[in-house]
Structures are given as structure tokens and as C-alpha cells.
PDB file of N, CA and C in Angstrom:
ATOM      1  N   UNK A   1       0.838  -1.174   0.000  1.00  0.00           N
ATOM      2  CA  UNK A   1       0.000   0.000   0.000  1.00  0.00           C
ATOM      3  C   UNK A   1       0.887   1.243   0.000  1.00  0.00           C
ATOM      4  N   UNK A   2       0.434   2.222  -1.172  1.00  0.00           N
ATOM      5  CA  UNK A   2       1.506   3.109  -0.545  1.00  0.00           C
ATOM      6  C   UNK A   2       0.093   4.512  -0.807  1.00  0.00           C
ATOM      7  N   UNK A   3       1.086   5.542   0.043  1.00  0.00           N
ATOM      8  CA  UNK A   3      -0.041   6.364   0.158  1.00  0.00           C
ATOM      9  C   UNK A   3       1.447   7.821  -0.362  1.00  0.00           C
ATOM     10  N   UNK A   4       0.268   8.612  -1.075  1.00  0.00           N
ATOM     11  CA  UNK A   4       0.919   9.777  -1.579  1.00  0.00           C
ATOM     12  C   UNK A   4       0.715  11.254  -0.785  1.00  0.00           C
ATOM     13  N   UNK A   5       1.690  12.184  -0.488  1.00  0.00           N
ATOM     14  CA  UNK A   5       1.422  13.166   0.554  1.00  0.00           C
ATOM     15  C   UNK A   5       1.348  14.413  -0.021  1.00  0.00           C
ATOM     16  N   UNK A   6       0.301  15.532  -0.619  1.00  0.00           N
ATOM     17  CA  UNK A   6      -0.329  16.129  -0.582  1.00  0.00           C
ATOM     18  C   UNK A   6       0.157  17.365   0.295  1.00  0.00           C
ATOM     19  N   UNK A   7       0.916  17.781   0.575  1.00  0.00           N
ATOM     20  CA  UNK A   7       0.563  19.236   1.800  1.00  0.00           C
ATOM     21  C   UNK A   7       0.490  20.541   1.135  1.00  0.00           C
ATOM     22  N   UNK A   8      -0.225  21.410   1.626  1.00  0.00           N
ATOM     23  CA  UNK A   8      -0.467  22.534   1.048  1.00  0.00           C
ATOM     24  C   UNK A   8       0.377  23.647   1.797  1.00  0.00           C
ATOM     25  N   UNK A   9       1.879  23.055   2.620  1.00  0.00           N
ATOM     26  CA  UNK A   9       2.657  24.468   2.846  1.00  0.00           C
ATOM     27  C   UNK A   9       3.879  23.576   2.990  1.00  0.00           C
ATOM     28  N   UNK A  10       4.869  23.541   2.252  1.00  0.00           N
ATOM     29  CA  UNK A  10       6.065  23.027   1.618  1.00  0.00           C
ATOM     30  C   UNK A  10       7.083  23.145   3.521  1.00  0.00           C
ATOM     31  N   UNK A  11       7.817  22.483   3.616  1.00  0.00           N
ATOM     32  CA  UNK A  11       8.815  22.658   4.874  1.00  0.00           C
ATOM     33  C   UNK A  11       9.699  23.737   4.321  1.00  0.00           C
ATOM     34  N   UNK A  12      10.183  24.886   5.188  1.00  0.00           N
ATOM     35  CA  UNK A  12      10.969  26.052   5.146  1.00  0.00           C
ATOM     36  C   UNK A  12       9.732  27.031   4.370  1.00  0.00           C
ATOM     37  N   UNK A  13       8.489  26.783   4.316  1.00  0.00           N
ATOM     38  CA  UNK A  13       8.001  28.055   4.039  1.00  0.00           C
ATOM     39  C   UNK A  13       7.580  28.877   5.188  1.00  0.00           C
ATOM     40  N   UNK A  14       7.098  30.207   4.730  1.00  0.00           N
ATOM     41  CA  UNK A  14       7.077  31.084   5.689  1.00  0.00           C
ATOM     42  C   UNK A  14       5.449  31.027   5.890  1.00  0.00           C
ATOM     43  N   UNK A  15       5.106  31.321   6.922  1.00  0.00           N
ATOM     44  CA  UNK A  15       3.451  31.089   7.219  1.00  0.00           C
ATOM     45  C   UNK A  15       2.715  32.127   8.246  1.00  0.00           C
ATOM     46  N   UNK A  16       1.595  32.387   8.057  1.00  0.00           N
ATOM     47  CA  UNK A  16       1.339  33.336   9.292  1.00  0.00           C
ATOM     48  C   UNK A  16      -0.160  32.669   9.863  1.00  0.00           C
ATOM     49  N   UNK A  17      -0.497  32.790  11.584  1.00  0.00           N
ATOM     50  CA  UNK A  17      -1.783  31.810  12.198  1.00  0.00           C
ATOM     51  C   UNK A  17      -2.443  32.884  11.934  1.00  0.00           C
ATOM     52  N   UNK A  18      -3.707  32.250  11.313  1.00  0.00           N
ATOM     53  CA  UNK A  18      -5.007  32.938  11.177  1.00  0.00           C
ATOM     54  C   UNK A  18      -5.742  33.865  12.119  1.00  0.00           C
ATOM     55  N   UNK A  19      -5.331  33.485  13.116  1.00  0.00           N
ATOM     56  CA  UNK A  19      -5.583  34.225  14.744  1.00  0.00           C
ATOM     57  C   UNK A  19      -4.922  35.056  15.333  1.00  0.00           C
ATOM     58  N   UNK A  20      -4.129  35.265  14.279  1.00  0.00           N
ATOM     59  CA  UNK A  20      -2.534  36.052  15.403  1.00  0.00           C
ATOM     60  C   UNK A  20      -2.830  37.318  15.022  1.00  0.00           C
ATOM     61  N   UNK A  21      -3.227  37.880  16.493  1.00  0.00           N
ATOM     62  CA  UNK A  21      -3.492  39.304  15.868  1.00  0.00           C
ATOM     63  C   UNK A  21      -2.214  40.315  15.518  1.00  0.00           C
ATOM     64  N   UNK A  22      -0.967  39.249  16.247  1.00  0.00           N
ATOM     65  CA  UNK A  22       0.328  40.200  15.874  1.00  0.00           C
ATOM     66  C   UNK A  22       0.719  39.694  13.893  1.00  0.00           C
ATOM     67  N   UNK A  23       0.565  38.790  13.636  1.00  0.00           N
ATOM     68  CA  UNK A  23       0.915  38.165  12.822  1.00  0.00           C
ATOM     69  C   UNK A  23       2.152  38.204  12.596  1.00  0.00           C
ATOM     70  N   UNK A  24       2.788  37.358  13.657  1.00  0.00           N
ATOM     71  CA  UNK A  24       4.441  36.807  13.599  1.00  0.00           C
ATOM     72  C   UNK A  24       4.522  35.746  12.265  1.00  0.00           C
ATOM     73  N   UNK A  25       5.936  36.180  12.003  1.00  0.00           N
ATOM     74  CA  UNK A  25       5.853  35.364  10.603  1.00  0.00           C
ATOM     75  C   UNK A  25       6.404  33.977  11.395  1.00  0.00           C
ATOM     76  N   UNK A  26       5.901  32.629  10.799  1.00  0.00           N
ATOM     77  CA  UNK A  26       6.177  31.545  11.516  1.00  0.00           C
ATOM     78  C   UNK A  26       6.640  30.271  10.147  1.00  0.00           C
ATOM     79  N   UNK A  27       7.293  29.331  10.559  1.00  0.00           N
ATOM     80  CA  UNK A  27       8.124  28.047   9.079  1.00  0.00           C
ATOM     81  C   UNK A  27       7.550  27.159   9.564  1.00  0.00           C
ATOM     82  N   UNK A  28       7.141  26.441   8.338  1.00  0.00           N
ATOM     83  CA  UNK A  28       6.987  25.165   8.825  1.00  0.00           C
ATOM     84  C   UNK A  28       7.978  24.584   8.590  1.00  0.00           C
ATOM     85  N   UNK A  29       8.384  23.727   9.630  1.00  0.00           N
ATOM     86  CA  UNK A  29       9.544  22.896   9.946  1.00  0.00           C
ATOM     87  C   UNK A  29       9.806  21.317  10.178  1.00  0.00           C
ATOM     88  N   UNK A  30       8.134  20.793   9.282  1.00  0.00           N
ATOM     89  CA  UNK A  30       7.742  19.629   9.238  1.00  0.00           C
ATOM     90  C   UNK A  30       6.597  18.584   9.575  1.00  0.00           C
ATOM     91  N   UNK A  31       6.042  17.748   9.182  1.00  0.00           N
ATOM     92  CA  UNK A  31       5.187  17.645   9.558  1.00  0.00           C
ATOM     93  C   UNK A  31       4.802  16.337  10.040  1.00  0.00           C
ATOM     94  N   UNK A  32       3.211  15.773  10.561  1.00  0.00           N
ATOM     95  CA  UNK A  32       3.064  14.502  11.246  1.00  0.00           C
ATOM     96  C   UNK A  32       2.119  14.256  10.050  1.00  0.00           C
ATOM     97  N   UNK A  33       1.841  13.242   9.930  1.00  0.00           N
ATOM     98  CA  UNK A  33       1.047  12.611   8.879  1.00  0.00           C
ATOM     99  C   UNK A  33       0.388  11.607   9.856  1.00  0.00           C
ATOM    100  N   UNK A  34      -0.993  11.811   9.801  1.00  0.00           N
ATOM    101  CA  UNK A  34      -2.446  11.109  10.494  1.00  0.00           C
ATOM    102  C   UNK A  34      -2.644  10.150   9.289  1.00  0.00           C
ATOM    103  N   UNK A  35      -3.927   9.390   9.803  1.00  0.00           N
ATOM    104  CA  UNK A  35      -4.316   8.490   9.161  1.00  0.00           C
ATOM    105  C   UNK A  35      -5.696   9.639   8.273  1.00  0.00           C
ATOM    106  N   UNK A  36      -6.233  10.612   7.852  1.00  0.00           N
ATOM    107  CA  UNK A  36      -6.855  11.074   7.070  1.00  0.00           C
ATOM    108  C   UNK A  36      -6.378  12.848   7.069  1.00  0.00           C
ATOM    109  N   UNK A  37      -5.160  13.281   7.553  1.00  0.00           N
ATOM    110  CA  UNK A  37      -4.601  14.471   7.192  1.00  0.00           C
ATOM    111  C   UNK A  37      -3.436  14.924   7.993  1.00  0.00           C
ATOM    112  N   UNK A  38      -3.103  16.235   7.390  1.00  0.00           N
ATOM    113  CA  UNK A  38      -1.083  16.252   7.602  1.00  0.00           C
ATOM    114  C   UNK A  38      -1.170  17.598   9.014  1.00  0.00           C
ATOM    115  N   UNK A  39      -0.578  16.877  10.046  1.00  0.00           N
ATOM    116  CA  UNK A  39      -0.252  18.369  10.923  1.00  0.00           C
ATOM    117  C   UNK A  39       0.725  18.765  10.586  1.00  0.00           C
ATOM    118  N   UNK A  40       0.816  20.075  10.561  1.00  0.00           N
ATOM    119  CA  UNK A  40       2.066  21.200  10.241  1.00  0.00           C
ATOM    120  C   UNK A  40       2.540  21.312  11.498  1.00  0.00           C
ATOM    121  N   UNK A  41       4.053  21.379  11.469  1.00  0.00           N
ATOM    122  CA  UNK A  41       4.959  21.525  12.019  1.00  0.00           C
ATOM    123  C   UNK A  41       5.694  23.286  12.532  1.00  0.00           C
ATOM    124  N   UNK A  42       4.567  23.696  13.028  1.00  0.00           N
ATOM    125  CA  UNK A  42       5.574  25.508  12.668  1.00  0.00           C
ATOM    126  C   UNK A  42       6.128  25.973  14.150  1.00  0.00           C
ATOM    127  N   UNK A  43       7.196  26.866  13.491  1.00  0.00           N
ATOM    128  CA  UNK A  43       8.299  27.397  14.672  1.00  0.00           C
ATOM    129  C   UNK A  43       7.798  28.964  14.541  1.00  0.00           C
ATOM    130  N   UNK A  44       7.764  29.379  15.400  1.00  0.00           N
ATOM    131  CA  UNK A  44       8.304  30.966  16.005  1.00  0.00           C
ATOM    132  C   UNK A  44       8.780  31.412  16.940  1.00  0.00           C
ATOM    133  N   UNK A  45       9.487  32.180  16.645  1.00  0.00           N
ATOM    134  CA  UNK A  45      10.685  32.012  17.603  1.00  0.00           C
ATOM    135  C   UNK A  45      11.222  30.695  18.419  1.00  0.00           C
ATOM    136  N   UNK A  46      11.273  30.508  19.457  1.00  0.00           N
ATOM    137  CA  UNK A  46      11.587  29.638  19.607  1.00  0.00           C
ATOM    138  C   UNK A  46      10.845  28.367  20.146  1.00  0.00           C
ATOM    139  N   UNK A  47      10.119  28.528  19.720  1.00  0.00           N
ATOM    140  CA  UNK A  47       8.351  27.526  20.311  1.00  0.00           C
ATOM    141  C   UNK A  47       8.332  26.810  18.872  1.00  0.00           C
ATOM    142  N   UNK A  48       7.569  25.793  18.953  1.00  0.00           N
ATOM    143  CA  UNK A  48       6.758  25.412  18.031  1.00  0.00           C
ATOM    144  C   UNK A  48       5.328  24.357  18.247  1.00  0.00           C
ATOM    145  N   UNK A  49       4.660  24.929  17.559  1.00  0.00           N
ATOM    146  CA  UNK A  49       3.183  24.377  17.389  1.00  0.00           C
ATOM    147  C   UNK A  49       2.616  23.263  16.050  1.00  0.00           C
ATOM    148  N   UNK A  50       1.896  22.921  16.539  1.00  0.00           N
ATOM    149  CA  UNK A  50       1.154  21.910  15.856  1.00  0.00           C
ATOM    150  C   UNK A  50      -0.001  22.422  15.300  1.00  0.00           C
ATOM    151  N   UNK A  51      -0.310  22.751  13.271  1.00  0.00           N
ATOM    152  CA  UNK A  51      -1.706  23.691  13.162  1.00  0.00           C
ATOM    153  C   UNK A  51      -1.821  22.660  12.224  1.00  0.00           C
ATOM    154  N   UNK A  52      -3.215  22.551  11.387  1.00  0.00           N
ATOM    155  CA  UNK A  52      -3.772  21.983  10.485  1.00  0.00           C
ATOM    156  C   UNK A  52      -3.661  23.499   9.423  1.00  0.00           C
ATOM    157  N   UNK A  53      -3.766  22.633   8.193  1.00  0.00           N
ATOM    158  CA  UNK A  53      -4.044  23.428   6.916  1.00  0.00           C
ATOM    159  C   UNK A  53      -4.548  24.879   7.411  1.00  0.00           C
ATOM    160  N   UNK A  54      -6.036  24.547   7.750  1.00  0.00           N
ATOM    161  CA  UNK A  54      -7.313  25.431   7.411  1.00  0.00           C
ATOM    162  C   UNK A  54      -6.543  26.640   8.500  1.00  0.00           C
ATOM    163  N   UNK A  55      -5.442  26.509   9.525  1.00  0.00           N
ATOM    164  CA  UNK A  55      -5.504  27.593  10.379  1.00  0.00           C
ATOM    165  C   UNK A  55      -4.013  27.824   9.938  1.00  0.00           C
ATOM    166  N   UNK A  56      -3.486  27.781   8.974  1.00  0.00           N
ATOM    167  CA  UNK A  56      -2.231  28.652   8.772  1.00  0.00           C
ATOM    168  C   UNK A  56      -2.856  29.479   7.127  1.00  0.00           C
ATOM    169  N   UNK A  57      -1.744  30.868   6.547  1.00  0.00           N
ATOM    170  CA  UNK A  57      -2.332  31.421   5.571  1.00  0.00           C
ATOM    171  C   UNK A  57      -0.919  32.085   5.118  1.00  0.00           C
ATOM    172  N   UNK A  58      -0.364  31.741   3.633  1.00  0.00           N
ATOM    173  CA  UNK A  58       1.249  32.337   3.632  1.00  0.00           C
ATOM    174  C   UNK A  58       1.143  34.013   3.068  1.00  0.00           C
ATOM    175  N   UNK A  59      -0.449  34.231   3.269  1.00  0.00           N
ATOM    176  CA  UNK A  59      -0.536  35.728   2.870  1.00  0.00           C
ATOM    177  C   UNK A  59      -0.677  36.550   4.263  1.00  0.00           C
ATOM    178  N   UNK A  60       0.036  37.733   4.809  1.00  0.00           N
ATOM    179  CA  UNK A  60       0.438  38.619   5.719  1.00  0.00           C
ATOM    180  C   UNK A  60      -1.273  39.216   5.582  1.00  0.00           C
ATOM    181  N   UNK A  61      -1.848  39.504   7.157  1.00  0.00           N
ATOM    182  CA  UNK A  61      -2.793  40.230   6.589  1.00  0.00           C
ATOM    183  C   UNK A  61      -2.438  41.699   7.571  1.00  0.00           C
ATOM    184  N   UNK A  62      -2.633  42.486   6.610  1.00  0.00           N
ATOM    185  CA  UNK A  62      -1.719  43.853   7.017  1.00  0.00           C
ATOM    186  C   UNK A  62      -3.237  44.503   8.309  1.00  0.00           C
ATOM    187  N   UNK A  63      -4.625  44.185   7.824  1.00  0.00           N
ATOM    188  CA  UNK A  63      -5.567  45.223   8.770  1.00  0.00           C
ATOM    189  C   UNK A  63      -5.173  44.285  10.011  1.00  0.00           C
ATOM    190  N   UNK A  64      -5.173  42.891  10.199  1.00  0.00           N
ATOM    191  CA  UNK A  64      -4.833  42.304  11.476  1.00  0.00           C
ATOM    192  C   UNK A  64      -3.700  42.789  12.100  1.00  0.00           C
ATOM    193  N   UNK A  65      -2.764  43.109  11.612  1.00  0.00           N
ATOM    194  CA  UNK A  65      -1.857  43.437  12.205  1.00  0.00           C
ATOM    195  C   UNK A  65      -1.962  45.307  12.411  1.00  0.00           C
ATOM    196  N   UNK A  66      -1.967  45.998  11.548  1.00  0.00           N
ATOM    197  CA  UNK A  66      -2.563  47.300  12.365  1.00  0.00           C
ATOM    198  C   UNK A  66      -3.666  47.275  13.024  1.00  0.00           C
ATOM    199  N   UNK A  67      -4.288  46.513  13.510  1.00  0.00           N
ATOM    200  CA  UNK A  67      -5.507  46.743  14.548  1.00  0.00           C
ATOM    201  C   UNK A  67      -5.107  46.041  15.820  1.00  0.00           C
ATOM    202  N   UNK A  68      -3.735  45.513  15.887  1.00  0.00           N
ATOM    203  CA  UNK A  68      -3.582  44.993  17.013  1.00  0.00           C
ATOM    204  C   UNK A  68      -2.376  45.971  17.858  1.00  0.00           C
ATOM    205  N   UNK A  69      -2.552  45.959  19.196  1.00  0.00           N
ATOM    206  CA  UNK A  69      -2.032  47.183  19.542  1.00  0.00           C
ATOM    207  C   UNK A  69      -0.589  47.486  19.695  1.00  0.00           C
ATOM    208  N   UNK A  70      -0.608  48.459  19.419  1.00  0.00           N
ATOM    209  CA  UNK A  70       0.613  49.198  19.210  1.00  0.00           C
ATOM    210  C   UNK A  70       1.695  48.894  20.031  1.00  0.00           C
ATOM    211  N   UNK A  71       1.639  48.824  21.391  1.00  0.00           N
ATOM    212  CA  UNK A  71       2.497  48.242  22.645  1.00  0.00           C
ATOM    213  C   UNK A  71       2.759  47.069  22.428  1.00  0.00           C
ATOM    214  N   UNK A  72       2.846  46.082  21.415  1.00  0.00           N
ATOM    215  CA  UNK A  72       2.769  44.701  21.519  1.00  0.00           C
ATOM    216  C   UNK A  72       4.135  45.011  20.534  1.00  0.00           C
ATOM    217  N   UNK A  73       3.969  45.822  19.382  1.00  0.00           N
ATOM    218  CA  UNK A  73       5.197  45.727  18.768  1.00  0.00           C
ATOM    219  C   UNK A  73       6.684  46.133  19.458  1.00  0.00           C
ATOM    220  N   UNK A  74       6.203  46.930  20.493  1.00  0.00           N
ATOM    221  CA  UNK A  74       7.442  47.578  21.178  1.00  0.00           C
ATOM    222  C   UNK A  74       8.111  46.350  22.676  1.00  0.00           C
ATOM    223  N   UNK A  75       7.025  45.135  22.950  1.00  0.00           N
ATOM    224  CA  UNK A  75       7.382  44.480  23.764  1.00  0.00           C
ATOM    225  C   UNK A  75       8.606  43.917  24.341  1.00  0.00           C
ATOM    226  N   UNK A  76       9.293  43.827  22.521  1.00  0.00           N
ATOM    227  CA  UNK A  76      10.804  43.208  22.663  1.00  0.00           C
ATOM    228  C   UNK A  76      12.059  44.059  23.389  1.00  0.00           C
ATOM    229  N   UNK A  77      11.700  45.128  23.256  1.00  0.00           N
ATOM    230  CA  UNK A  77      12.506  46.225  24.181  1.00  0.00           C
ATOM    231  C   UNK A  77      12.211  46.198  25.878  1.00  0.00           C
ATOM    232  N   UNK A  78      10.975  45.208  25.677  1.00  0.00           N
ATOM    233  CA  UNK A  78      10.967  45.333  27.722  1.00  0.00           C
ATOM    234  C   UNK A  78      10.925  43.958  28.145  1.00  0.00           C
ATOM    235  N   UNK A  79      12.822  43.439  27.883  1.00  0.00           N
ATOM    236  CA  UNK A  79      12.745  41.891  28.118  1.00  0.00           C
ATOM    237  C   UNK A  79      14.042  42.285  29.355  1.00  0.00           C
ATOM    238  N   UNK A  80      14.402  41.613  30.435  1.00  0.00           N
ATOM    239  CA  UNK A  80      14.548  41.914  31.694  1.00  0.00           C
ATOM    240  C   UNK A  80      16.013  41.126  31.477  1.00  0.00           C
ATOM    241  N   UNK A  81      16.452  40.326  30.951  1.00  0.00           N
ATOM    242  CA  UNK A  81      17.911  39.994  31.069  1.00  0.00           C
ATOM    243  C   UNK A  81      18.426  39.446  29.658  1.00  0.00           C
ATOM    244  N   UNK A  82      19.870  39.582  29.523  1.00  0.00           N
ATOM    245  CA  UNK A  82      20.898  40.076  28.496  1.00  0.00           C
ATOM    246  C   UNK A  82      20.417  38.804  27.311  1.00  0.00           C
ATOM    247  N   UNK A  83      20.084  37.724  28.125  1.00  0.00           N
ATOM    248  CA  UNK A  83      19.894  36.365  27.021  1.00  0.00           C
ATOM    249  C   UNK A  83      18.616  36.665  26.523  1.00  0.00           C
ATOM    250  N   UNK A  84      17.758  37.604  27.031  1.00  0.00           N
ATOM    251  CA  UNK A  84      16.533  37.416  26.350  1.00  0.00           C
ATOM    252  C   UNK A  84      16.576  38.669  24.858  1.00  0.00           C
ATOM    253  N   UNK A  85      17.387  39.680  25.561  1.00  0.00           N
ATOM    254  CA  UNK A  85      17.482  40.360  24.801  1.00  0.00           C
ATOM    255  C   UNK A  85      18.674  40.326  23.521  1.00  0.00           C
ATOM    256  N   UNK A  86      18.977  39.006  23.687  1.00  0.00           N
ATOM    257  CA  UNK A  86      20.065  38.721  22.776  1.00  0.00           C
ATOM    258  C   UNK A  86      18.842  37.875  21.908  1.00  0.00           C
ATOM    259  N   UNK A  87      18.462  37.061  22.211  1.00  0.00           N
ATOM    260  CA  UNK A  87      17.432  36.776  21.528  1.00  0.00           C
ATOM    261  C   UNK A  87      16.641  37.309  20.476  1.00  0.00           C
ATOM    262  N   UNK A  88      15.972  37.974  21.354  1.00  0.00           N
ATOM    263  CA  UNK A  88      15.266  38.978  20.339  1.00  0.00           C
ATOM    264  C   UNK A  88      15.752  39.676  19.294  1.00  0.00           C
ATOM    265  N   UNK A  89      16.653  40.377  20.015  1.00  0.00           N
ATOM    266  CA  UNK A  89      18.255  40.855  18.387  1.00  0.00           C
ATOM    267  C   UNK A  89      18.226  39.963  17.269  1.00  0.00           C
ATOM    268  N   UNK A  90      18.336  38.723  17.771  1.00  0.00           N
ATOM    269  CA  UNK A  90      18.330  37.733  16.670  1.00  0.00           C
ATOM    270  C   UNK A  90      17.652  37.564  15.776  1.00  0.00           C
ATOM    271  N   UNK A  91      16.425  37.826  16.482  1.00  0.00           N
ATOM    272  CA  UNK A  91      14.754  37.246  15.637  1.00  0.00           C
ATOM    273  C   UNK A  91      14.666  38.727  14.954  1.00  0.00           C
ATOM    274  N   UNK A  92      15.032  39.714  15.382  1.00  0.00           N
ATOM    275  CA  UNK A  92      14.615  40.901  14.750  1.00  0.00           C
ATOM    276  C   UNK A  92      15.815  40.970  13.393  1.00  0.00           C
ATOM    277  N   UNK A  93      17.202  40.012  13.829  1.00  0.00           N
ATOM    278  CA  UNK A  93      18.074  40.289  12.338  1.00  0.00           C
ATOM    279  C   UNK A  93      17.476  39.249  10.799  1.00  0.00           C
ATOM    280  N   UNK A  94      16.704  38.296  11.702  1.00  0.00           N
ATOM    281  CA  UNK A  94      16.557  37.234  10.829  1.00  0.00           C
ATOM    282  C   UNK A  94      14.627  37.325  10.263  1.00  0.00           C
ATOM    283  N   UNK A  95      14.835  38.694  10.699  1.00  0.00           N
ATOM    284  CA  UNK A  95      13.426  38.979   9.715  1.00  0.00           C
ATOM    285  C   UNK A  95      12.082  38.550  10.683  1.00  0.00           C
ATOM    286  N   UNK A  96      11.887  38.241  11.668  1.00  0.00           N
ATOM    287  CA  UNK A  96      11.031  37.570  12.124  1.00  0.00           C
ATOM    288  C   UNK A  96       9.977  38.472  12.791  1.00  0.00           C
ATOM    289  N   UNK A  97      10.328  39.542  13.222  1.00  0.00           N
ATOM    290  CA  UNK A  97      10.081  41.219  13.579  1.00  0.00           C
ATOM    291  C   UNK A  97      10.056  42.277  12.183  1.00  0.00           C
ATOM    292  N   UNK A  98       8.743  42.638  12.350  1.00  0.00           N
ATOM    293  CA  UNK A  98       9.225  44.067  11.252  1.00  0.00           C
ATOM    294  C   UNK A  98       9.075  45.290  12.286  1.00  0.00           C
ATOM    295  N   UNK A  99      10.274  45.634  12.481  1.00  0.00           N
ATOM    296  CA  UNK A  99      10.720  46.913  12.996  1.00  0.00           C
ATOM    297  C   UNK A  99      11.064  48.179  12.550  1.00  0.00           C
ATOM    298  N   UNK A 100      10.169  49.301  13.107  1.00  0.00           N
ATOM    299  CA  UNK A 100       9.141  50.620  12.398  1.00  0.00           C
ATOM    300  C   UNK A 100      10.012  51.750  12.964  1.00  0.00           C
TER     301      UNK A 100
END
């Protein structure tokens, strides 16, 4: 029996959650294959989650993200010790932050 795999967001693409009112850009980084559909594998920053198809979207939606508040973009500046804020440096060089 062999079965053929279908996914509708390639590994190393870039993806954004349907819900995120920040809309962090997030990769999928691989996936689980069920017996009737594929979980996605996605990272941000340094987390990663488990989404189905229907709740990831590789189009940015720009009103979600200006309607979500303003203090959320500036958060990364109020991180309390040197590793966190080395961190963040990181994610902000490697595109993961759009910084205004």
C-alpha cells in the first residue's frame, strides 16, 4: 500500500496563524502525517506548534496586524535579562520582527 502526501505548505516556508493578531511570521519545519490528514509543524521564535491546513495562511494580513495594539510591537525592548534580549536581536536580524 503506498499512500501519496499532498501538503499545502512546503517545509521552510514562511506562514502566518489565522488568529494572530500580531501576525508573527512563523516556518513550517515539518510535519506529522495522520491516518486522514497532515499536521504542520511551525516554529516561532523559539516555540513550536502543531496547526492543520485550514488555520495557517502564507498571505500577511496587514488590517490584522494594524488593529492589534501598538504596545505589543514595542514588547521586545521590555525583556529583563541580556539572554533574552540577545534573543530577540536575533529574531529581529533574521526577519522575524518588522521593525518601524
Amino acid at each position: 500500500m503506498s499512500i501519496t502526501i499532498n501538503p499545502v505548505f512546503k517545509i521552510g516556508e514562511i506562514v502566518y496563524l489565522k488568529t494572530d493578531d500580531a501576525q508573527n511570521k512563523r516556518m513550517i519545519t515539518g510535519y506529522t502525517i495522520r491516518l486522514k490528514t497532515i499536521v504542520y509543524l511551525v516554529s516561532c521564535f523559539h516555540e513550536e506548534y502543531h496547526c492543520y491546513d485550514y488555520e495557517l495562511t502564507n498571505e500577511y494580513d496587514v488590517l490584522k496586524a494594524i488593529d492589534n495594539d501598538k504596545e505589543s510591537n514595542w514588547s521586545i525592548w521590555m525583556v529583563s535579562d541580556k539572554h533574552s534580549l540577545r534573543h530577540e536581536l536575533k529574531a529581529i536580524s533574521q526577519g522575524f520582527y518588522d521593525v518601524m
